[in-house]
Each structure stands twice: as structure tokens, then as C-alpha cells.
C-alpha atoms as a PDB file:
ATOM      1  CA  UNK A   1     -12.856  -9.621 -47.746  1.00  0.00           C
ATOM      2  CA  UNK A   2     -12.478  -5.872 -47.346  1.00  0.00           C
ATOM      3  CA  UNK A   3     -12.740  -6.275 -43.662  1.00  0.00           C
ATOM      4  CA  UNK A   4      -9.800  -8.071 -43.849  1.00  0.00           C
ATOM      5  CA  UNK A   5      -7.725  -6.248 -45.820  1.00  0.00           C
ATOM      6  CA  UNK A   6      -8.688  -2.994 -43.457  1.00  0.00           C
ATOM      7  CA  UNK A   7      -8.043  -4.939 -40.594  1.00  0.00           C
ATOM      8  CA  UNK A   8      -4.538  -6.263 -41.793  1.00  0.00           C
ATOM      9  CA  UNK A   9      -3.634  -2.708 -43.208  1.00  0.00           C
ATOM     10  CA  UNK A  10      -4.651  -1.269 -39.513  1.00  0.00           C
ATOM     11  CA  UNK A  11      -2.491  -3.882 -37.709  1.00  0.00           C
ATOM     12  CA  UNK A  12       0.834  -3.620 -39.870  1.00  0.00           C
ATOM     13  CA  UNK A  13       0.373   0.395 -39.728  1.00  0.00           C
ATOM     14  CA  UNK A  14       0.089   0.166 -36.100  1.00  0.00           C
ATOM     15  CA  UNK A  15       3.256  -1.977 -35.456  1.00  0.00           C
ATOM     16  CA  UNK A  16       5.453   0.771 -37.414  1.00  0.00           C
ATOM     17  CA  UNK A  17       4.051   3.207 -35.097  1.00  0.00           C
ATOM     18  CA  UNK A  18       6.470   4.684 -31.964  1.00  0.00           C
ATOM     19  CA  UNK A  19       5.878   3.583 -28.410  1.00  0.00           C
ATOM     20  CA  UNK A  20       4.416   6.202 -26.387  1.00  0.00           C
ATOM     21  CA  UNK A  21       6.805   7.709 -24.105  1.00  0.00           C
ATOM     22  CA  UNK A  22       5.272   7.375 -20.333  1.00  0.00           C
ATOM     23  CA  UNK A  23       6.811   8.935 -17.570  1.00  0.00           C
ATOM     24  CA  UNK A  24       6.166   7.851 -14.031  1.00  0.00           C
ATOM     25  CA  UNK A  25       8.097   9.378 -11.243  1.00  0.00           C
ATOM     26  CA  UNK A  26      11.885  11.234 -11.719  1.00  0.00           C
ATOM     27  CA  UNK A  27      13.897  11.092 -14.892  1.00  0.00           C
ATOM     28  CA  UNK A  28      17.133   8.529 -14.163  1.00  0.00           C
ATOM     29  CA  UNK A  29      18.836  10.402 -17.178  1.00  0.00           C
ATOM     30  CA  UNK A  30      18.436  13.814 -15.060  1.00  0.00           C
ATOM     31  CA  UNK A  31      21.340  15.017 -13.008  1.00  0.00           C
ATOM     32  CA  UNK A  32      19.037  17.861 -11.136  1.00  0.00           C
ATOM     33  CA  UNK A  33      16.991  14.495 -10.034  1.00  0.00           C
ATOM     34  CA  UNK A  34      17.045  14.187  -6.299  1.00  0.00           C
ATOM     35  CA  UNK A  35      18.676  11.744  -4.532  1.00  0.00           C
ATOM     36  CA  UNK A  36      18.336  10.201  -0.667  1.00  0.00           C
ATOM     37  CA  UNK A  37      21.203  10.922   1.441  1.00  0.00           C
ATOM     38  CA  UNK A  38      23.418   7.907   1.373  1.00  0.00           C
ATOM     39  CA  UNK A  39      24.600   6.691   4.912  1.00  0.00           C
ATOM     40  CA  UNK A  40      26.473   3.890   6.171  1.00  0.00           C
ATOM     41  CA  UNK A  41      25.087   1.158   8.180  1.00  0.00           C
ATOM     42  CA  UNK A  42      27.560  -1.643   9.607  1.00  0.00           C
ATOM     43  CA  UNK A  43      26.390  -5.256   8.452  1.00  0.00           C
ATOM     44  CA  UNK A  44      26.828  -6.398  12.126  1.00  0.00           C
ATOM     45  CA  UNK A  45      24.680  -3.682  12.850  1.00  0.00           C
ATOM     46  CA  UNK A  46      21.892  -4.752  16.104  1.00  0.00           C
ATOM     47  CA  UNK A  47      23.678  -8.209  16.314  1.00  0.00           C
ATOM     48  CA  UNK A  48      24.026  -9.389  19.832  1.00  0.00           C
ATOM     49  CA  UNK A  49      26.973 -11.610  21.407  1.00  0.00           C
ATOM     50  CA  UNK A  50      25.986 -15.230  21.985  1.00  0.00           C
ATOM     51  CA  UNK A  51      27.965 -17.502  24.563  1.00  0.00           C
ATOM     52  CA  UNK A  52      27.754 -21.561  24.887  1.00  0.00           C
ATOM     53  CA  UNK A  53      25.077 -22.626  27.872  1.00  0.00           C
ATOM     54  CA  UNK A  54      24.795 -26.096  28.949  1.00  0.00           C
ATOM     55  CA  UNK A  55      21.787 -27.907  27.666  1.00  0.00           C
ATOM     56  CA  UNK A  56      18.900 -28.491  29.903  1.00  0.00           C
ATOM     57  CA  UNK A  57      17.638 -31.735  31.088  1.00  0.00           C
ATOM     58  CA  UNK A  58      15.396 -33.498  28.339  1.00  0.00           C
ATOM     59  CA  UNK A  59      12.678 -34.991  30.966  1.00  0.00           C
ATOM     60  CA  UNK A  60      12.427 -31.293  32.391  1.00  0.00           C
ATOM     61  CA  UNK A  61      11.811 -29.710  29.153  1.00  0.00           C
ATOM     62  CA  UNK A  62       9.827 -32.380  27.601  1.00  0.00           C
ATOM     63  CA  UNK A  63       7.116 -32.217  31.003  1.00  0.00           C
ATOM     64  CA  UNK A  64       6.936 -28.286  30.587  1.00  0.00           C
ATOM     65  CA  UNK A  65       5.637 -28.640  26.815  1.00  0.00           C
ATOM     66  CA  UNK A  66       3.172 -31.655  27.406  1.00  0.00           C
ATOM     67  CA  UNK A  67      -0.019 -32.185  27.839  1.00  0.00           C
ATOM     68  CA  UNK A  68      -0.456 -31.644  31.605  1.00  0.00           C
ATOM     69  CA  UNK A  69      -2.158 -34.169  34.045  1.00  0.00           C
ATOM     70  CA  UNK A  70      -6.322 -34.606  33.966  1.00  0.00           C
ATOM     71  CA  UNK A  71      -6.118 -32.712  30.337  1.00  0.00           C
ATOM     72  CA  UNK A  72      -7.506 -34.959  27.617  1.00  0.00           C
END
């Protein structure tokens, strides 16, 4: 029964205890912090222009895709 009560003491002692403050990397909160250069790329950016084509014949583009003749 002493166990116990240690062990429940321990626990509620612990929970009133602060977070630890860890610090990984640059402080947000900082203004000496250092930034990336910000630069402006256009959304259309590497996009190429597109025009209608007819569509090919089916039986043409169906024969180049099959199985070819004496292939099993």
C-alpha cells in the first residue's frame, strides 16, 4: 500500500511540473532569424502551348500495341 501511495504522489507531482523547453532549429519569435530570399515564380511557369490534332486511326493504333504475329 505504500507503493501506491509513492507511486500516486510521484505521478500527480510530475503532472504539475513545466514542460521542458526544446529547441530545434531557429527561433520563429526572433527577428535576427534568417530568412530565404523570397522570389517570384509565375504559376504558368514551364507550361507548354497545346493545339487540337486529329485522332489517329483506331485499327492502326490498336495493331502497334498488340501482341505481334507468331508471339504466344
Amino acid at each position: 500500500m505504500k507503493i501506491f501511495a509513492l507511486v500516486a504522489v510521484a505521478a500527480s507531482l510530475s503532472a504539475c511540473s513545466a514542460m521542458p523547453v526544446q529547441r530545434t532549429g531557429f527561433n520563429p519569435a526572433d527577428p535576427n532569424t534568417p530568412v530565404p530570399q523570397l522570389r517570384y515564380v509565375p504559376v504558368t511557369a514551364g507550361t507548354r502551348h497545346f493545339v487540337p490534332v486529329e485522332p489517329k486511326p483506331w485499327l492502326e493504333s490498336n495493331q502497334a500495341v498488340g501482341p505481334q504475329a507468331g508471339s504466344q
